[in-house]
Protein backbone atom coordinates (compact mmCIF):
# COMPACT_ATOMS: atom_id res chain seq x y z
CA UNK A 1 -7.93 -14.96 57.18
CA UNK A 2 -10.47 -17.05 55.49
CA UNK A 3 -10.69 -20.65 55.39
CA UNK A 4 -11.40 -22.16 52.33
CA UNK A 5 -13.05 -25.06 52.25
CA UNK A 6 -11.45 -27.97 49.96
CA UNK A 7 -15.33 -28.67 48.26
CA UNK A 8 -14.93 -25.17 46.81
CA UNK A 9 -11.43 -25.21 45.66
CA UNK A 10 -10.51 -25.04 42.08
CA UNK A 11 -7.26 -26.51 43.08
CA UNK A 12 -5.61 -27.34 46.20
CA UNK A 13 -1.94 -28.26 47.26
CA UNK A 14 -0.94 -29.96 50.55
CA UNK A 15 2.00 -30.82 52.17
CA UNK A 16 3.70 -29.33 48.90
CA UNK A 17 7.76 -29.05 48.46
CA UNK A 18 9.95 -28.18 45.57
CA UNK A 19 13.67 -29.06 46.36
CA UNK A 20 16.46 -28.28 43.51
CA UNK A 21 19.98 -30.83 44.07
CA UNK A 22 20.43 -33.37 46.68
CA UNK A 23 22.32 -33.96 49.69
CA UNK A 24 24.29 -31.02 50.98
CA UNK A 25 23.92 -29.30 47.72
CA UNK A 26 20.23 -29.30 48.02
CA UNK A 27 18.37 -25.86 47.66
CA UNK A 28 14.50 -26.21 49.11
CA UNK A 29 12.85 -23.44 47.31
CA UNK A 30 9.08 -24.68 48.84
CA UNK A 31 8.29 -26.06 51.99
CA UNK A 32 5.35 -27.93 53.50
CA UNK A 33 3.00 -25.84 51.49
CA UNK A 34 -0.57 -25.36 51.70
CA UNK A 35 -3.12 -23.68 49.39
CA UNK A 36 -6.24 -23.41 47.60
CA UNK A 37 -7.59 -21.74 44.99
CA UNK A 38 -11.84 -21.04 44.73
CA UNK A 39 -13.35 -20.41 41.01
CA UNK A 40 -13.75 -16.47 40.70
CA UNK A 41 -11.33 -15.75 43.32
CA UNK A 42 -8.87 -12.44 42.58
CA UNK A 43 -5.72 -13.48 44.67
CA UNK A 44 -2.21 -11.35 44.55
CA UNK A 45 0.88 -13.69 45.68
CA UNK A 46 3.62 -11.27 47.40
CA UNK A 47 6.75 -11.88 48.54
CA UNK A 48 10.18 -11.31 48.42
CA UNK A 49 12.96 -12.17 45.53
CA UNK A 50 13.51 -15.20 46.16
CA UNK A 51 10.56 -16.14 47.86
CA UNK A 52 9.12 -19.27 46.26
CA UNK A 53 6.64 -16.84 44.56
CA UNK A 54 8.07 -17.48 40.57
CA UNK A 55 8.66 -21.26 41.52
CA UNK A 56 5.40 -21.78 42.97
CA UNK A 57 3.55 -20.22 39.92
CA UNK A 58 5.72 -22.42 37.69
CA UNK A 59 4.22 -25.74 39.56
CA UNK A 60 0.61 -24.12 39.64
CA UNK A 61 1.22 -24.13 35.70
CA UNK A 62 1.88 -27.62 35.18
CA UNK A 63 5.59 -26.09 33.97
CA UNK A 64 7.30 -27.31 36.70
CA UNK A 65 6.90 -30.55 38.53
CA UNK A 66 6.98 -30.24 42.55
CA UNK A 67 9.02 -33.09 44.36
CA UNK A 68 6.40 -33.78 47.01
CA UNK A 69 2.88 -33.51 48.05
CA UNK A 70 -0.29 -32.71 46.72
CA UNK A 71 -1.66 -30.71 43.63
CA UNK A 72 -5.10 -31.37 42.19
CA UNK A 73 -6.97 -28.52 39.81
CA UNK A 74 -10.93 -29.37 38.58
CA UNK A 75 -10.50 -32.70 40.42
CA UNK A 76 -7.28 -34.31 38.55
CA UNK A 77 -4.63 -35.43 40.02
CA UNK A 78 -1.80 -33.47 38.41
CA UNK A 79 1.50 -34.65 40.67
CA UNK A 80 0.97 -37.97 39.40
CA UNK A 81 0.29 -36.92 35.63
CA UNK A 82 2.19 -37.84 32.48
CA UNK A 83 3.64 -34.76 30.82
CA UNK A 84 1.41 -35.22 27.73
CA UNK A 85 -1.18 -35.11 30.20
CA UNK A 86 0.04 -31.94 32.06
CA UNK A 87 0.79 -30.36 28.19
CA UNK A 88 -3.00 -31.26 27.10
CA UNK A 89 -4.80 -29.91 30.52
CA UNK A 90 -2.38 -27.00 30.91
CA UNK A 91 -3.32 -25.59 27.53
CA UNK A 92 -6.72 -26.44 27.87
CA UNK A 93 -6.95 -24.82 31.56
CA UNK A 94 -4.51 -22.32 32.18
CA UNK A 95 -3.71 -18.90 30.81
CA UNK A 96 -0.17 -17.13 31.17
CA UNK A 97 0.24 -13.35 31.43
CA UNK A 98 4.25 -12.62 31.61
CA UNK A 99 5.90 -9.12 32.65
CA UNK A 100 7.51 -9.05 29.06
CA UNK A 101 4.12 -10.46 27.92
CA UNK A 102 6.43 -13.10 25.62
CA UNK A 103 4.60 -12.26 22.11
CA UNK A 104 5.71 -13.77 18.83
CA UNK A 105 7.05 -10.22 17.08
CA UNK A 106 6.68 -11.38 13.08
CA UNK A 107 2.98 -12.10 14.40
CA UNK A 108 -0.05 -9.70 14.54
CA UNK A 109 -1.60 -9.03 17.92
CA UNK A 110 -4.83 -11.63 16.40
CA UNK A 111 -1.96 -14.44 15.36
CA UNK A 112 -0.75 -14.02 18.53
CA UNK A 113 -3.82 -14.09 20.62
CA UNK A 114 -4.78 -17.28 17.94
CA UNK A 115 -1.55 -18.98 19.06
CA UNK A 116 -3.18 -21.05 22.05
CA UNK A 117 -5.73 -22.44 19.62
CA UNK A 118 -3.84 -23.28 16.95
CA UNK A 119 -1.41 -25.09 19.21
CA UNK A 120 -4.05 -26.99 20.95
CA UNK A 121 -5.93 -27.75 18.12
CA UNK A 122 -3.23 -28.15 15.51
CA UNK A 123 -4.32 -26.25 12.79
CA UNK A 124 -6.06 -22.87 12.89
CA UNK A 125 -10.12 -22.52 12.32
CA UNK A 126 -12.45 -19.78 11.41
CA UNK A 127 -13.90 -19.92 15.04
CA UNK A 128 -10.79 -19.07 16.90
CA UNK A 129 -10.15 -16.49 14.74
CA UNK A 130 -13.31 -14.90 15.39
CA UNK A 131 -12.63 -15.19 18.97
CA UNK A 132 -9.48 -13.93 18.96
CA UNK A 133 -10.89 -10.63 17.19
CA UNK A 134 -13.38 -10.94 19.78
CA UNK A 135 -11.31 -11.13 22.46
CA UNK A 136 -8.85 -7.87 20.91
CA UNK A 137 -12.14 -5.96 20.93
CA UNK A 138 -13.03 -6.68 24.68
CA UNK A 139 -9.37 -5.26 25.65
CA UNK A 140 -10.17 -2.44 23.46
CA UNK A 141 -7.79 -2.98 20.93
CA UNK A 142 -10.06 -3.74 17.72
CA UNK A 143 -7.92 -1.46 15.75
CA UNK A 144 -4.63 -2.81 16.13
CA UNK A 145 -5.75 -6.57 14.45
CA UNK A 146 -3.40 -6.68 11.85
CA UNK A 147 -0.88 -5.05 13.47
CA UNK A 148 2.58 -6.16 14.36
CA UNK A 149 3.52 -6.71 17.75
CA UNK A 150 6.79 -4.32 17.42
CA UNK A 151 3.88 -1.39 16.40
CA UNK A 152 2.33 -1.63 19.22
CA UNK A 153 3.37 0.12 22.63
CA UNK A 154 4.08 -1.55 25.84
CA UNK A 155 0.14 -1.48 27.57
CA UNK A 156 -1.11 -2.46 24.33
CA UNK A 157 1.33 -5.55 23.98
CA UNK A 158 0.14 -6.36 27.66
CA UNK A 159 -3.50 -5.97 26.42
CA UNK A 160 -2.55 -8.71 23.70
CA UNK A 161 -1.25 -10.97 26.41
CA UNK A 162 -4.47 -10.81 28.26
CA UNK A 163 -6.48 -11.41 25.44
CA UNK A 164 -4.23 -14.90 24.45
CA UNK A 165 -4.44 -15.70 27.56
CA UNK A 166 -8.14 -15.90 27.77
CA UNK A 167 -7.90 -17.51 23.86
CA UNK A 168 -9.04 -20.93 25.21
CA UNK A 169 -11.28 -20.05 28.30
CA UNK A 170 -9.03 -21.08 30.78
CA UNK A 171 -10.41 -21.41 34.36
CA UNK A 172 -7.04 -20.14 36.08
CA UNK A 173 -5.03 -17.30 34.92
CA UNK A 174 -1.13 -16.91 36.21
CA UNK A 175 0.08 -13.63 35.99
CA UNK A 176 3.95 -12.95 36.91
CA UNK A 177 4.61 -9.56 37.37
CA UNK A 178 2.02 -8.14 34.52
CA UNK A 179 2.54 -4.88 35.23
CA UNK A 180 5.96 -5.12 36.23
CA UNK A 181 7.63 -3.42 32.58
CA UNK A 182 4.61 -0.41 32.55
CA UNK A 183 4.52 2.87 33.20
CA UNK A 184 1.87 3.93 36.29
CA UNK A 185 -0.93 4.89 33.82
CA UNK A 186 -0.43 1.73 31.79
CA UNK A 187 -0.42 -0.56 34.41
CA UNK A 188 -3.41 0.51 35.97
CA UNK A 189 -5.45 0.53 32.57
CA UNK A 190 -3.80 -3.51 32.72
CA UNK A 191 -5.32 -3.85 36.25
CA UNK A 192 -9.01 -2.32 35.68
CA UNK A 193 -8.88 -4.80 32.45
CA UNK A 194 -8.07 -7.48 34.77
CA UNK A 195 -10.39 -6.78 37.28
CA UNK A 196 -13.35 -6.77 34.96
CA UNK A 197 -12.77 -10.02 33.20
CA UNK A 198 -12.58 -11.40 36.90
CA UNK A 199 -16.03 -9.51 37.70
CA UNK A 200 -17.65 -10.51 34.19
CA UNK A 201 -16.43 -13.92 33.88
CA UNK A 202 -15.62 -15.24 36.87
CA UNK A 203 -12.11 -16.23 35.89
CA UNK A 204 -9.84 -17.00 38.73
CA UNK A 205 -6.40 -15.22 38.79
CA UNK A 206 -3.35 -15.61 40.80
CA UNK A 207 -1.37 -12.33 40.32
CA UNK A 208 2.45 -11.99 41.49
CA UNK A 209 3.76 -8.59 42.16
CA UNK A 210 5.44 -6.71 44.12
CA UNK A 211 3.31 -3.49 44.23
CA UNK A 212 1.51 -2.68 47.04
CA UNK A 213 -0.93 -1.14 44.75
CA UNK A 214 -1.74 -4.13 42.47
CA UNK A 215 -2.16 -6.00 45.62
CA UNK A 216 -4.58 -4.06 46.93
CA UNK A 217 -6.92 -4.21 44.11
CA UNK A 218 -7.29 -7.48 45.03
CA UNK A 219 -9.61 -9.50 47.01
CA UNK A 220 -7.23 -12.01 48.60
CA UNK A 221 -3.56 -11.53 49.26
CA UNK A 222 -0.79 -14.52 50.20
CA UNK A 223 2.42 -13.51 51.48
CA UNK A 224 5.35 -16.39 50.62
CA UNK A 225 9.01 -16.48 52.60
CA UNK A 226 11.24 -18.92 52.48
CA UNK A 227 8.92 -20.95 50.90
CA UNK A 228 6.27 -21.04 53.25
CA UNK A 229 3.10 -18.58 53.03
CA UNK A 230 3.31 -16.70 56.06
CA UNK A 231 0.43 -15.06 56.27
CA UNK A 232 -3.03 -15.24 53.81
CA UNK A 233 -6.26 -12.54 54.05
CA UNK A 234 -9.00 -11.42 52.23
């Protein structure tokens, strides 16, 4: 196991819970939890269904608020934050990649990779759509643009959800099962893409999954049960 140290931490949670009901009724999905996150990092979050692993992404988002503790990311306080606050610095700093990858289908892959732009800046500009073609290039899909997302097979929708994630140059990327719907070949072309963004940008991911595989192309690996992250390597 390494220790991080909290200087180097893009974010950090202590002492964090996330309890659902009250009184007898009361479901604790996290307990007493404990993490950080360093800038470049490559981490894979495994555990069981039913885990913690979807709730704790959720809260790492800013989608979900937890009901105790800690959570800072780049030095703000986000357990205390508004929700206009969380909206504004969630879009700003975090990218989503889903297992169904979630894509607008009456869109093209560059609307929908221009979606997190448009959203944040509430309109659409020249710039972002030259990144977004930008971006559709890097995941070697220049020449599916203009395409529809329901043209487009299942890696290559994935390879649009990468590239919207990365729309706004987010410093953490969540990714929930992202190769979870893909065939073997698919998911590993997903993976390399991944893995070189992490290399060439230093983007920090947090990838949950439950192949062994996936896992082991990364650097760092946290194991949740019952809420609690029972063991944590790299």
């Amino acid at each position: 196991m390494t220790a991080l140290q909290p200087a180097d931490a893009l974010l950090q949670l202590r002492n964090l819970t996330k309890t659902f009901g009250s009184g007898e009724t009361a479901t604790h999905v996290l307990r007493s939890l404990d993490l950080s996150l360093q800038s470049g990092e490559m981490t894979a979050l495994v555990g069981a269904s039913g885990s913690g692993k979807s709730t704790l992404l959720n809260i790492l988002g800013t989608l979900l608020r937890p009901s105790s503790g800690q959570f800072r990311m780049l030095g703000e306080d986000l357990f205390t934050a508004d929700d206009a606050t969380l909206t504004a610095f969630r879009n700003r700093h975090i990218g989503f990649v889903f297992q169904f990858h979630n894509l607008l289908p009456d869109f093209t892959a560059l609307e929908n990779v221009m979606f997190p732009s448009a959203v944040r800046d509430g309109h659409e500009r020249p710039a972002a759509r030259r990144r977004a073609s930008e971006l559709l290039d890097r995941v070697g899909l220049a020449d599916r643009v203009g395409y529809r997302t329901t043209k487009l097979s299942g890696g290559q929708k994935q390879r649009v959800a990468v590239a919207r994630a990365l729309m706004n140059d987010p410093a953490l990327i969540l990714a929930d099962e992202p190769t979870g719907n893909l065939d073997r070949a698919s998911a590993r072309q997903v993976m390399d893409l991944l893995a070189e963004i992490n290399r060439a940008a230093g983007t920090t991911f947090l990838i949950s999954t439950h192949d062994d595989k996936i896992a082991a192309a990364c650097s760092r690996r946290i194991e949740i049960s019952d809420g609690r992250i029972v063991s944590d390597w790299s």
